[in-house]
N, C-alpha and C. Protein backbone atom coordinates (compact mmCIF):
# COMPACT_ATOMS: atom_id res chain seq x y z
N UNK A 1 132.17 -89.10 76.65
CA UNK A 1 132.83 -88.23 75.68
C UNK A 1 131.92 -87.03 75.39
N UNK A 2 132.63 -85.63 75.16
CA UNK A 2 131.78 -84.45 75.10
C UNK A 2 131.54 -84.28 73.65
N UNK A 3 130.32 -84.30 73.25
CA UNK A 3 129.95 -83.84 72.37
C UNK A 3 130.41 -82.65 71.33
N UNK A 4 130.83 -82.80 70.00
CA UNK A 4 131.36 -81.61 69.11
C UNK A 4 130.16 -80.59 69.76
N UNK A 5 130.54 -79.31 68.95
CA UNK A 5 129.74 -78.28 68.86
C UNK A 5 128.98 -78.41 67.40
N UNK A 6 129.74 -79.35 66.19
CA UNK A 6 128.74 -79.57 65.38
C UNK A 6 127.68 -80.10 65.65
N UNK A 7 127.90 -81.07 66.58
CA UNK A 7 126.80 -81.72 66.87
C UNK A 7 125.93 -81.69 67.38
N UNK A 8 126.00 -80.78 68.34
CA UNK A 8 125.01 -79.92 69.04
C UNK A 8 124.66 -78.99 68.57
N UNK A 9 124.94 -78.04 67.67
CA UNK A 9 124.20 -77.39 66.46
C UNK A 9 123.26 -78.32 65.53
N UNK A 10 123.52 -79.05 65.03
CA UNK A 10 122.56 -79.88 64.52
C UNK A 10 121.16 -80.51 65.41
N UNK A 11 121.78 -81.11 66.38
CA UNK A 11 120.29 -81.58 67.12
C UNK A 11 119.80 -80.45 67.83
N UNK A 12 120.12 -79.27 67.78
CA UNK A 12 119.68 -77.77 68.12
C UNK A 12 118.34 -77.77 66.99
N UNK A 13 119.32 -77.76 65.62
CA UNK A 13 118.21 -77.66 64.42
C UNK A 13 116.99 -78.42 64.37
N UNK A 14 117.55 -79.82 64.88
CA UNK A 14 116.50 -80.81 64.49
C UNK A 14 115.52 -80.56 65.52
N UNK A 15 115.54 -80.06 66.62
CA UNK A 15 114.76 -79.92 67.47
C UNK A 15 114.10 -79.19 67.30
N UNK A 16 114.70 -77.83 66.69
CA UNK A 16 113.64 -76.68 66.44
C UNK A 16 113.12 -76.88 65.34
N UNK A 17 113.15 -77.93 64.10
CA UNK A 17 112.52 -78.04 62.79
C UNK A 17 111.09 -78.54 63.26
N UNK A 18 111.80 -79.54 64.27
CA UNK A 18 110.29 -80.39 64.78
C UNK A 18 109.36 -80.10 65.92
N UNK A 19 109.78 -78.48 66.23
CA UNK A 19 108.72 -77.94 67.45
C UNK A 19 108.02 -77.20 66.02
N UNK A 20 108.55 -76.44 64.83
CA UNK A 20 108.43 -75.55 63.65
C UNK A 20 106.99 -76.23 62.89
N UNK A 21 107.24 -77.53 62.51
CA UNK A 21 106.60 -78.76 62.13
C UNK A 21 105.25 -78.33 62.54
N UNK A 22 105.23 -78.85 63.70
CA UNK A 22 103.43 -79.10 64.23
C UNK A 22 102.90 -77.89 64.44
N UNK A 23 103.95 -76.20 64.57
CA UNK A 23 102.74 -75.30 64.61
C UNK A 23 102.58 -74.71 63.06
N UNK A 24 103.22 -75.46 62.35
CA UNK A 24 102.79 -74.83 60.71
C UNK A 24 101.73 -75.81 60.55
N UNK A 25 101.35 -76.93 60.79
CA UNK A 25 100.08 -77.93 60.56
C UNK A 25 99.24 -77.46 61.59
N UNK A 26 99.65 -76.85 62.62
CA UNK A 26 98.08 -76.11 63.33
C UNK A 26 97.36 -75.40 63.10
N UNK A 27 98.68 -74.11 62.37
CA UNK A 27 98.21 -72.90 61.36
C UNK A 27 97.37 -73.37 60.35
N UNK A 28 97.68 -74.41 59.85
CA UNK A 28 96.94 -74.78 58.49
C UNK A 28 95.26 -75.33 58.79
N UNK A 29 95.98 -76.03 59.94
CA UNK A 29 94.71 -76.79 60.40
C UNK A 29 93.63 -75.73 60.99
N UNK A 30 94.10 -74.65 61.67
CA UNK A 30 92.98 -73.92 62.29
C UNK A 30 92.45 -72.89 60.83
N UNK A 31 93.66 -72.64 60.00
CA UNK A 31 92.99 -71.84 58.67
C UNK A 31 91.86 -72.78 57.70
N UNK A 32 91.57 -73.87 57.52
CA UNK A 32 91.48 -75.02 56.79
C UNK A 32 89.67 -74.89 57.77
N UNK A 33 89.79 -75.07 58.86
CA UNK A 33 88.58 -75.27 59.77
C UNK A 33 87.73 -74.30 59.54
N UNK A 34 88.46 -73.18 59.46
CA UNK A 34 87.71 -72.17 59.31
C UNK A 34 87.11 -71.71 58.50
N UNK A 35 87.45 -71.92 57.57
CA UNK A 35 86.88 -71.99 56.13
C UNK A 35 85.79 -73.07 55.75
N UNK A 36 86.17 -74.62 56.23
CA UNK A 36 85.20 -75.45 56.16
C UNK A 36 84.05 -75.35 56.66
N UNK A 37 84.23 -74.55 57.62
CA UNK A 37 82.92 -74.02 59.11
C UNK A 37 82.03 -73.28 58.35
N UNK A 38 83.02 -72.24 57.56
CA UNK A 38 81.63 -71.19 57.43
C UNK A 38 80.99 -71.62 55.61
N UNK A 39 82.15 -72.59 54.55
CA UNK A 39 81.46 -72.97 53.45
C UNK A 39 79.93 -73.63 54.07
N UNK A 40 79.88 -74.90 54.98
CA UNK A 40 79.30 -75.64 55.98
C UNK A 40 78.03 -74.91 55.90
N UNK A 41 78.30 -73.54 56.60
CA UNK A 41 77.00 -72.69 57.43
C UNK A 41 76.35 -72.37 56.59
N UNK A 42 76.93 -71.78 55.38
CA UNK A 42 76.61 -70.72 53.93
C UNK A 42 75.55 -72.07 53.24
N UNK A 43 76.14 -73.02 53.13
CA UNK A 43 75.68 -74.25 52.19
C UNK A 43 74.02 -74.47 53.25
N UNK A 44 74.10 -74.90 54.69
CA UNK A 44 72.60 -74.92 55.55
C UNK A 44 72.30 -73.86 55.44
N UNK A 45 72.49 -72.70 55.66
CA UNK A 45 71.37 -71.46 55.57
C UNK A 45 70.96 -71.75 54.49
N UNK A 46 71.67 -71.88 52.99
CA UNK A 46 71.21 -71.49 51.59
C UNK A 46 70.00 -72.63 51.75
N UNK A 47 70.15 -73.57 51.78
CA UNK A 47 69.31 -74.49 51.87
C UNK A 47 68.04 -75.08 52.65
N UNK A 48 68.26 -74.80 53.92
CA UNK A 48 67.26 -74.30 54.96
C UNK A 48 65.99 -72.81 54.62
N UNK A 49 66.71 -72.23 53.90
CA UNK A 49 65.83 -71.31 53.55
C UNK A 49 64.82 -71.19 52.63
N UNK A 50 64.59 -72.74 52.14
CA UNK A 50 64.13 -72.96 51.52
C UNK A 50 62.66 -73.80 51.78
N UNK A 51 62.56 -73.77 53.06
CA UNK A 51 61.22 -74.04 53.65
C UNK A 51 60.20 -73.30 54.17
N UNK A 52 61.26 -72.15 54.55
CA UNK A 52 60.25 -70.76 55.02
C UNK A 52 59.39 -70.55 53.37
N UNK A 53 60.62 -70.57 52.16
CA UNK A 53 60.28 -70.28 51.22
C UNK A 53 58.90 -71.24 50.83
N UNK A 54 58.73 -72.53 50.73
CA UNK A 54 57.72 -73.43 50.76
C UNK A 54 56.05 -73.50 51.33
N UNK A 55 56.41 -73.05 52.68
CA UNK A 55 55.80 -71.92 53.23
C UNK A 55 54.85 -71.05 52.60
N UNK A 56 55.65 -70.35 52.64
CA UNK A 56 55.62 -69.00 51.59
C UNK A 56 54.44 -69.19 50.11
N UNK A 57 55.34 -69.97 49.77
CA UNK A 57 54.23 -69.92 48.63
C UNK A 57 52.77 -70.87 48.82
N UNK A 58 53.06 -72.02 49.37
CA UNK A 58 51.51 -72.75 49.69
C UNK A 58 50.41 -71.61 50.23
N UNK A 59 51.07 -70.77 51.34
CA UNK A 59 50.38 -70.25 51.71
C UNK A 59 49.92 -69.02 50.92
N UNK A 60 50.64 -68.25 50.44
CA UNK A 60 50.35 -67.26 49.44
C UNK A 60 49.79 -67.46 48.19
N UNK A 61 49.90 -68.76 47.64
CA UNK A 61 48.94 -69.05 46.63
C UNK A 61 47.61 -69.29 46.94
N UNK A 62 47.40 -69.91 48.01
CA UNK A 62 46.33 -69.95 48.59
C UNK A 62 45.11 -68.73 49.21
N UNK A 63 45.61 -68.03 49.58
CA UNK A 63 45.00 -66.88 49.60
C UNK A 63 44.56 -66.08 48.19
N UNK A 64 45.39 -66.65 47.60
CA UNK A 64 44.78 -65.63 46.13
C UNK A 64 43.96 -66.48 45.08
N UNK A 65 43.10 -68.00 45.91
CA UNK A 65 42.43 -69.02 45.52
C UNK A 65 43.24 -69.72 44.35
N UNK A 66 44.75 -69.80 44.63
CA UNK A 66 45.02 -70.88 43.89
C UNK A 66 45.97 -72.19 44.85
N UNK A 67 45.23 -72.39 45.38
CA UNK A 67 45.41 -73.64 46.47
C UNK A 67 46.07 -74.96 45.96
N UNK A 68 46.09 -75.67 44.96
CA UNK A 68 46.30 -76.62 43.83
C UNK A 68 47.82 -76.45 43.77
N UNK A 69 47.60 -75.91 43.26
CA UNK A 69 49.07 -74.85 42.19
C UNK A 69 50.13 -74.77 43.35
N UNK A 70 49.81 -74.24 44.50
CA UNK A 70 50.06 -73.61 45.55
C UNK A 70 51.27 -74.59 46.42
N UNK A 71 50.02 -75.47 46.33
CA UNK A 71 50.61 -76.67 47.15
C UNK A 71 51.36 -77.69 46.34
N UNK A 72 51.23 -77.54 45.37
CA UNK A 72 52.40 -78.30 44.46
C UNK A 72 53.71 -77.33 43.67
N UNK A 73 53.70 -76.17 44.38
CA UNK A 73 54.83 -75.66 43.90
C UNK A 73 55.61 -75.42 44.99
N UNK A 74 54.82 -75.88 46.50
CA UNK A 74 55.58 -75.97 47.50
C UNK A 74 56.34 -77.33 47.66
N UNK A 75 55.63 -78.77 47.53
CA UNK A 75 55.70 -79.81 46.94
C UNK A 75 57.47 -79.56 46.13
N UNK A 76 57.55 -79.08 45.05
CA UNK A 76 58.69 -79.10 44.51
C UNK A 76 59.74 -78.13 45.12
N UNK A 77 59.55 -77.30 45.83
CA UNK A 77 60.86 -76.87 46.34
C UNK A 77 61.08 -77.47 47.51
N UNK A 78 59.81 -78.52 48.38
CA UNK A 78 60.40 -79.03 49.41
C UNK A 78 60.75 -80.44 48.16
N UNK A 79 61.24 -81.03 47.33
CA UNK A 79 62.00 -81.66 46.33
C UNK A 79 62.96 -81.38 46.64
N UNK A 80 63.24 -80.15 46.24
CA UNK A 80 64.61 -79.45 45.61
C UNK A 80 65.61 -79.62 47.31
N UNK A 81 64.81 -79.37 48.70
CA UNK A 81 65.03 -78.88 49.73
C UNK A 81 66.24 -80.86 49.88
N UNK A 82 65.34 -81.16 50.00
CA UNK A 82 65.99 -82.48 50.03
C UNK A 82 66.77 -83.71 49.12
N UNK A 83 66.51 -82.71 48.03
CA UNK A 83 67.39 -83.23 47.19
C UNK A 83 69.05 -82.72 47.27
N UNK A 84 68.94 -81.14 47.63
CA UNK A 84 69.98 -80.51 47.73
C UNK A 84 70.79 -81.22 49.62
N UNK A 85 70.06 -81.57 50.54
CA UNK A 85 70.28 -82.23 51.86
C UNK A 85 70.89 -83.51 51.57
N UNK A 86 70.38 -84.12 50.40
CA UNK A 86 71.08 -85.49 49.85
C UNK A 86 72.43 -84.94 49.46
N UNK A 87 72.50 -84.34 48.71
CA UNK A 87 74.08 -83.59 48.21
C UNK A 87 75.52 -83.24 49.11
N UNK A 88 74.45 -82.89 50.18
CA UNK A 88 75.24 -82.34 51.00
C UNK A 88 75.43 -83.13 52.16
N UNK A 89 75.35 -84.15 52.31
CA UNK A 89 75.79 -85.60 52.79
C UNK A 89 76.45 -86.09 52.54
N UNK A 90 77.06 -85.77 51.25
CA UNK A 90 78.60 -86.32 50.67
C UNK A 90 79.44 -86.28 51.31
N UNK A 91 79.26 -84.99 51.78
CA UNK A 91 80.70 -84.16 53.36
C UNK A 91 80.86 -85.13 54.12
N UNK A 92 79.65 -85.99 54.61
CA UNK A 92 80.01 -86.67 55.75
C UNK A 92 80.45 -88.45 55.47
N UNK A 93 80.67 -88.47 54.04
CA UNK A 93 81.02 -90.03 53.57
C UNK A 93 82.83 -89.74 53.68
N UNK A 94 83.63 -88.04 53.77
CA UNK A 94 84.92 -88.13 54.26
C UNK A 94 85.46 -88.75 55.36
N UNK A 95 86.70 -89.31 55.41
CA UNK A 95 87.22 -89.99 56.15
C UNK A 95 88.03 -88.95 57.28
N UNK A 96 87.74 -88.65 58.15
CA UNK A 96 88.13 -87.59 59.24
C UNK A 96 89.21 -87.94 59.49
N UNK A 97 89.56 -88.83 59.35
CA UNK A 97 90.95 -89.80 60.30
C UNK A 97 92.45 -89.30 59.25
N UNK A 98 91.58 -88.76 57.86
CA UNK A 98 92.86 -88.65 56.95
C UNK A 98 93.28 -87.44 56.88
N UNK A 99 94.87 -86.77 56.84
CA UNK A 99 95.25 -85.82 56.61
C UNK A 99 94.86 -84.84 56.10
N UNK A 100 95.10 -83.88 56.69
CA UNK A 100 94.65 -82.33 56.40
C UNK A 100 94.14 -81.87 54.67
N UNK A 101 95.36 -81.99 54.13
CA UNK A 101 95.28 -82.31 53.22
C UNK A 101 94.62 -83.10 51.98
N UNK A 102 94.70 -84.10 52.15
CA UNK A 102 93.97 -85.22 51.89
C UNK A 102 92.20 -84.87 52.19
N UNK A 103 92.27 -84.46 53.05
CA UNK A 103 90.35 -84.18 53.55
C UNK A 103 90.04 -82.79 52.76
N UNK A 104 90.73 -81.89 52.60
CA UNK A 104 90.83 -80.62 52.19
C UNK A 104 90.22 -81.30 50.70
N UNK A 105 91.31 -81.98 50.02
CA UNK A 105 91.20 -82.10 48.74
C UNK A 105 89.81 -82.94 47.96
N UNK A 106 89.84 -83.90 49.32
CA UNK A 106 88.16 -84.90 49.03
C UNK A 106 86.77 -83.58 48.99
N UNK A 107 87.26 -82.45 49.96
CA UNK A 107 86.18 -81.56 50.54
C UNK A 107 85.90 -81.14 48.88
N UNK A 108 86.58 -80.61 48.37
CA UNK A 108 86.77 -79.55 47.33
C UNK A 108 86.32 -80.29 46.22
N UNK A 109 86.53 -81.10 46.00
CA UNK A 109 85.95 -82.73 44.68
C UNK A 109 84.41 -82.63 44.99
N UNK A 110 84.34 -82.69 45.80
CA UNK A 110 82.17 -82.99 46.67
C UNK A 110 81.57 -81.60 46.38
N UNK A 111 82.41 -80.53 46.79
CA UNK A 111 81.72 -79.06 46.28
C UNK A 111 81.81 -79.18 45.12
N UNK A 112 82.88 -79.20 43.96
CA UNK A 112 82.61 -79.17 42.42
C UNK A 112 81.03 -80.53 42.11
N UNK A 113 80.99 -81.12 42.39
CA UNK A 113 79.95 -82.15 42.48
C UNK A 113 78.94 -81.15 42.72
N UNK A 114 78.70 -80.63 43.53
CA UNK A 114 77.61 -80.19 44.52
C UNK A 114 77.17 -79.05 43.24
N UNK A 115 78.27 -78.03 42.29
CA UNK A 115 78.15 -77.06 41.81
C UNK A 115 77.31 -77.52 40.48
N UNK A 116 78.22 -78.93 39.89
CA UNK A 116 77.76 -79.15 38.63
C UNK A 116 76.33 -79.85 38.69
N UNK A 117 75.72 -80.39 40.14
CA UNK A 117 74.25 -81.44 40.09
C UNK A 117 73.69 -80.23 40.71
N UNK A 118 73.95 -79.00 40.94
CA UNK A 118 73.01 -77.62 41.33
C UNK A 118 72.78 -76.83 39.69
N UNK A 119 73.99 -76.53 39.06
CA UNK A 119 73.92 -76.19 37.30
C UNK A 119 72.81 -76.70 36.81
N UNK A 120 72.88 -78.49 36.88
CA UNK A 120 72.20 -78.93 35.99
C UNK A 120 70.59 -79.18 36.24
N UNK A 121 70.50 -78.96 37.87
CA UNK A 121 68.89 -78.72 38.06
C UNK A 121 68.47 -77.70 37.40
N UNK A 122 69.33 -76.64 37.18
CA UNK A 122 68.63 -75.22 36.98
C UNK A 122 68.37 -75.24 35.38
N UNK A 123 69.46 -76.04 35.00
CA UNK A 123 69.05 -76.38 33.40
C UNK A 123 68.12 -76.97 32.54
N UNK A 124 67.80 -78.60 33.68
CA UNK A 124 67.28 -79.15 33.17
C UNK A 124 65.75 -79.29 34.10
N UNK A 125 66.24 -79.50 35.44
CA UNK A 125 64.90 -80.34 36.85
C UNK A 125 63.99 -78.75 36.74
N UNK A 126 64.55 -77.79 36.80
CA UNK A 126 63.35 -76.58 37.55
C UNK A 126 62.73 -76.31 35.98
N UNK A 127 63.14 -76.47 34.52
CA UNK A 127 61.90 -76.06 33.91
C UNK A 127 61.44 -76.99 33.34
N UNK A 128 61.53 -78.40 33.54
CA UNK A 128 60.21 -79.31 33.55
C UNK A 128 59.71 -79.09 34.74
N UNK A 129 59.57 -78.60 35.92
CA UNK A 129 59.29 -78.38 37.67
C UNK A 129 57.85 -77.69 36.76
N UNK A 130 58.48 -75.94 35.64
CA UNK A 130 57.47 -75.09 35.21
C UNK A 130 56.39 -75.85 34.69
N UNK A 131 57.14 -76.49 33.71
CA UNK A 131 56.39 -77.38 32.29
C UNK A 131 55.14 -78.18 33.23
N UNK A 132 55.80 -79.03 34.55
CA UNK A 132 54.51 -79.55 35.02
C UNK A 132 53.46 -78.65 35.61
N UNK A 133 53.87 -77.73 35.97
CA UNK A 133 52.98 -76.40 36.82
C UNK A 133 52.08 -76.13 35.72
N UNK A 134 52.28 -75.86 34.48
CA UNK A 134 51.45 -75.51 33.26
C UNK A 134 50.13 -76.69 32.77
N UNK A 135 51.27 -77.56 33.16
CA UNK A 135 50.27 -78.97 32.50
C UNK A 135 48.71 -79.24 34.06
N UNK A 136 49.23 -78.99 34.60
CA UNK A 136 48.63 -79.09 35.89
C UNK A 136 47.52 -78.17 35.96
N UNK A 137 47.84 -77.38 36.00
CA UNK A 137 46.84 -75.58 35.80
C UNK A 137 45.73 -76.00 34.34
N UNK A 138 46.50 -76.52 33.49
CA UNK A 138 45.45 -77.32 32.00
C UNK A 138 44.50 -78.02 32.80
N UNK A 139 45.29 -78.74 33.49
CA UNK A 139 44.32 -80.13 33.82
C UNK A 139 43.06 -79.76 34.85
N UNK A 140 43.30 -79.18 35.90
CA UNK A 140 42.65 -78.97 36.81
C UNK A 140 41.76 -77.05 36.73
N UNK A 141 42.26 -76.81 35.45
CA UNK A 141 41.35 -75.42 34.90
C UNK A 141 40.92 -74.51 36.60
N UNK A 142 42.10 -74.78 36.67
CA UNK A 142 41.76 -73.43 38.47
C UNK A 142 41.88 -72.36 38.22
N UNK A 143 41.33 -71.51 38.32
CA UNK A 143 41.43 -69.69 38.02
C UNK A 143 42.45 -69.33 38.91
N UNK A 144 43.73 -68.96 37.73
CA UNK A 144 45.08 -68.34 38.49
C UNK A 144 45.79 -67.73 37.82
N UNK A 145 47.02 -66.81 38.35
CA UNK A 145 47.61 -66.88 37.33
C UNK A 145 48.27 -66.95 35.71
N UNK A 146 47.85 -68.36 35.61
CA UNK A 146 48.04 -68.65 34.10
C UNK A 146 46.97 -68.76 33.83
N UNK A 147 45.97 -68.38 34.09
CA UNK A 147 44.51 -68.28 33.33
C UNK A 147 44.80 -67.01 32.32
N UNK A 148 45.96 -66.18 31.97
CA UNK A 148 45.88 -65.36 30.68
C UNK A 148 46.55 -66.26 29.82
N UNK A 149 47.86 -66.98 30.19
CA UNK A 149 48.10 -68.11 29.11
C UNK A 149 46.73 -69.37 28.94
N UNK A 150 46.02 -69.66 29.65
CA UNK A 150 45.29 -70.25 29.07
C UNK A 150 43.88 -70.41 29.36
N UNK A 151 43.09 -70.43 28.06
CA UNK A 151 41.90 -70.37 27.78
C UNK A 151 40.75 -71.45 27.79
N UNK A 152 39.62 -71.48 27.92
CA UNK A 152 38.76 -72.91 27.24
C UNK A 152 39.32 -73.73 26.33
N UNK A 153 39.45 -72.83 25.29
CA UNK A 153 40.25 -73.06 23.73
C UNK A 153 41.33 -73.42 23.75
N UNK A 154 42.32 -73.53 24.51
CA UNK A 154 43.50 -73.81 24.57
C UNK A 154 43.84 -74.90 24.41
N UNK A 155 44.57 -75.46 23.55
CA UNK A 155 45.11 -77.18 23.62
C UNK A 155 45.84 -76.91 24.29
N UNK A 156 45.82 -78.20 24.44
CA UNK A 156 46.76 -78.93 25.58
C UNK A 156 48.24 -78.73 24.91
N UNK A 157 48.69 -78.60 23.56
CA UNK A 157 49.93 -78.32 22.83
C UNK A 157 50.53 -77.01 22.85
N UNK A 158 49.46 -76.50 22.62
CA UNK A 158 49.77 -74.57 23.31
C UNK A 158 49.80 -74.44 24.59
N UNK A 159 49.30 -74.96 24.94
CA UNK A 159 49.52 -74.74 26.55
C UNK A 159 51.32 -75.64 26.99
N UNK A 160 51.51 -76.71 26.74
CA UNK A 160 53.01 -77.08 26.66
C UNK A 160 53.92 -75.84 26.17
N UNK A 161 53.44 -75.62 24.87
CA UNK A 161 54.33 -74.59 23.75
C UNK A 161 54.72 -73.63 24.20
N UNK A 162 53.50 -72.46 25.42
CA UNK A 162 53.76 -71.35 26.39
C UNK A 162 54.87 -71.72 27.77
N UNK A 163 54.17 -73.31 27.94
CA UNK A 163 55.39 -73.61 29.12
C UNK A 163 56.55 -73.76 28.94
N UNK A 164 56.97 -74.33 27.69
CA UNK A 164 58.59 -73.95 27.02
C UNK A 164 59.00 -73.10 27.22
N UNK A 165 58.57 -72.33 26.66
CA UNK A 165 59.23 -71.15 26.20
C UNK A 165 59.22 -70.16 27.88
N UNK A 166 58.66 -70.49 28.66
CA UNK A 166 58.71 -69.98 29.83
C UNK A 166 59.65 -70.27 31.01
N UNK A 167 59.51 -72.26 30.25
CA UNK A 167 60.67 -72.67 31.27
C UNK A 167 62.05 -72.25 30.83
N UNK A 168 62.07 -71.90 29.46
CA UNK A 168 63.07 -71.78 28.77
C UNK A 168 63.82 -70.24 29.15
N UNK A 169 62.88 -69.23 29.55
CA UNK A 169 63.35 -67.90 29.87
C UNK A 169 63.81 -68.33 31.43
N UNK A 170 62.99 -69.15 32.41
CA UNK A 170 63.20 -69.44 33.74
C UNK A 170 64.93 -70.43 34.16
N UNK A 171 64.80 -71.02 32.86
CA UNK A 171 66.28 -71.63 33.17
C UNK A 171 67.72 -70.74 32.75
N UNK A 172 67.47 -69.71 31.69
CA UNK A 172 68.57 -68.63 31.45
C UNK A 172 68.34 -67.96 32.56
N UNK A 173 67.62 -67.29 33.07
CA UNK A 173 67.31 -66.51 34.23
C UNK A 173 67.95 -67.28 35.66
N UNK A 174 67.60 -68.62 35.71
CA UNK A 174 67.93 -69.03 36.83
C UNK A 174 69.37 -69.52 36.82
N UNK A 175 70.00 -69.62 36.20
CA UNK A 175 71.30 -69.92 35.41
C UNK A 175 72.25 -68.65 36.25
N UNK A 176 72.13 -68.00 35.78
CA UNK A 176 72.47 -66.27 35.92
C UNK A 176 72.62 -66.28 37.36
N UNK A 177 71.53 -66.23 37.90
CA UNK A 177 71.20 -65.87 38.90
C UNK A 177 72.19 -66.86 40.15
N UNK A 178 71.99 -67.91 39.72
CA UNK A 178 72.73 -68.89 40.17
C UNK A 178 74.32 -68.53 39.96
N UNK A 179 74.51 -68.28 39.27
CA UNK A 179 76.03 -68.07 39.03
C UNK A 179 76.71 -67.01 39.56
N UNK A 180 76.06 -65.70 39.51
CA UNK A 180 76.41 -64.35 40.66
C UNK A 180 75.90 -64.82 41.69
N UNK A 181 74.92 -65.45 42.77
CA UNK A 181 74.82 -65.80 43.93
C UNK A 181 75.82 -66.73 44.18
N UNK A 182 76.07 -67.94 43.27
CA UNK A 182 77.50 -68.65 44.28
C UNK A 182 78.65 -67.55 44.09
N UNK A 183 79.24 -67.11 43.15
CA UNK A 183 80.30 -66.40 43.22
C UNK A 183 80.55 -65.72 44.14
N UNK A 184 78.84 -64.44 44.88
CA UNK A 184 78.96 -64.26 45.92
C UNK A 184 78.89 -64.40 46.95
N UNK A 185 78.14 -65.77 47.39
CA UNK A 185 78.23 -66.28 48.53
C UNK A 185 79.04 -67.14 48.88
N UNK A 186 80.17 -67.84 47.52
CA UNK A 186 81.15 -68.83 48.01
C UNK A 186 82.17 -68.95 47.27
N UNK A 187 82.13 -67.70 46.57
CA UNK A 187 83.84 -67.47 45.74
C UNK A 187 85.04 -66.98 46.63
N UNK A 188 84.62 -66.21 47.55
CA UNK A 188 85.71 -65.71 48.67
C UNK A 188 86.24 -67.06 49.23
N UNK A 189 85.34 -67.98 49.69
CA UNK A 189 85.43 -69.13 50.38
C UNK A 189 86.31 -70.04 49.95
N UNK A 190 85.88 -70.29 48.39
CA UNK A 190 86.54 -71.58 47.75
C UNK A 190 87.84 -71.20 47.26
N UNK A 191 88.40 -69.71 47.08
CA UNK A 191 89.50 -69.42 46.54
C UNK A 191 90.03 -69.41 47.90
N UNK A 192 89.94 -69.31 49.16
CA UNK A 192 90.83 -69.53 50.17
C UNK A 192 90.88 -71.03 50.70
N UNK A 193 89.71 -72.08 50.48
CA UNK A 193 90.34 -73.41 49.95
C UNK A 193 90.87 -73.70 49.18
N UNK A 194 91.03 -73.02 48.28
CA UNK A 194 92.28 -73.45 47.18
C UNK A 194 93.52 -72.80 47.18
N UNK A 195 93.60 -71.56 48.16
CA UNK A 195 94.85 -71.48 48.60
C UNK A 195 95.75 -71.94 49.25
N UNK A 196 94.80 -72.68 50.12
CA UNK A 196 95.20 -73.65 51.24
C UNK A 196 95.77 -75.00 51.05
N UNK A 197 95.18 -75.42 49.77
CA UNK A 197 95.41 -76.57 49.61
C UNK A 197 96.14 -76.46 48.77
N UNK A 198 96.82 -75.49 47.89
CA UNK A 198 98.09 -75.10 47.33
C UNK A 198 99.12 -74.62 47.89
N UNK A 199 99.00 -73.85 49.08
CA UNK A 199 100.26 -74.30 50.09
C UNK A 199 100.87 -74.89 50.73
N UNK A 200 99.70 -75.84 51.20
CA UNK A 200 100.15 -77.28 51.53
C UNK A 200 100.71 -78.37 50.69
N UNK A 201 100.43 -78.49 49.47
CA UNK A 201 101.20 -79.04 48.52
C UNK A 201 102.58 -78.49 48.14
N UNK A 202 102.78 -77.23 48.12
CA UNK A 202 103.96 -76.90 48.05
C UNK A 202 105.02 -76.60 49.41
N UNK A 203 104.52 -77.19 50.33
CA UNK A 203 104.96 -77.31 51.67
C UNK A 203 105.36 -78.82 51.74
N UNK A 204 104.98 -79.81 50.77
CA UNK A 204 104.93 -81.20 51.08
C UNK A 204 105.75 -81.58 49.73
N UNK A 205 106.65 -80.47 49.23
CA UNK A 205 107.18 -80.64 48.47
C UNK A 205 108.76 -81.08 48.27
């Protein structure tokens, strides 16, 4: 028996809904990658760069005879280096096997994570990081630096009291600083993951 022409209009449709189907999830999928690729790259450079930086200072403190100091303020940013490498290991506890979507949305949960345990170093971990640099420089009386904050005479309470108030300018400062560097190194980024993952929800609607 020959087929209506309704009916063959219809499995016309259905055919073309479901060739339509898989290249709107490719689109998504190759837009989605791309974005993950370069948050990915932005997140290792930022972080990687933080050994040259380590570097950097052991060695440059050292030359200006504060060797001590030097090497324990490299000490804490190779901390920070691997503390932030722990963070960013989260990415890889996602389940690859799960929908676009679904991975998109786990991705984006681990970056807010990543934003608020980066905030709160800068608030709280980098100016006790100072506070010990001060206490340290007390202890071991090395000619540096903070040899104008501190003296023979100096207690050990004034010498804390100057590191407050230092860590205290270093964490508004680093705060700041922190907040215009992600915006500009990963606000373009995350607002086109969140576009993404708002069209796809309203695509799955």
């Amino acid at each position: 028996m020959e087929k209506s022409i309704e009916k063959i209009w219809n499995e016309a449709f259905i055919s073309e809904d479901t060739l339509i189907a898989p290249r709107i999830n490719d689109i998504y999928n190759q837009k989605s990658k791309s974005v993950i690729n370069k948050i990915k790259r932005t997140y290792e450079i930022d972080n990687k760069g933080l050994i040259p930086m380590a570097i950097l200072v052991a060695a440059g403190m050292t030359i200006f005879s504060e060797a001590i100091i030097g090497i324990y303020g490299a000490f804490l940013i190779l901390c920070l280096y691997f503390y932030n490498t722990n963070l960013l290991n989260k990415f890889k506890s996602i389940d690859v096997k799960s929908d676009n979507l679904t991975y998109l949305k786990k991705y984006k949960s681990i970056i807010n994570v990543i934003m608020k345990a980066t905030k709160k170093l800068f608030v709280f971990a980098i100016p006790l990081a100072v506070l010990s640099i001060f206490a340290l420089a007390f202890s071991i009386k090395e000619k540096s630096f903070l040899s104008k904050f501190i003296s023979s005479d100096t207690s050990f309470i004034q010498v804390i009291g100057i590191g407050f108030i230092v860590a205290l300018v270093v964490s508004i400062i680093g705060v700041i600083v922190y907040t215009i560097s992600t915006k500009i190194l990963y606000g373009t980024l995350i607002s086109k993951l969140d576009s993404i993952i708002k069209e796809m929800e309203e695509l799955k609607k």
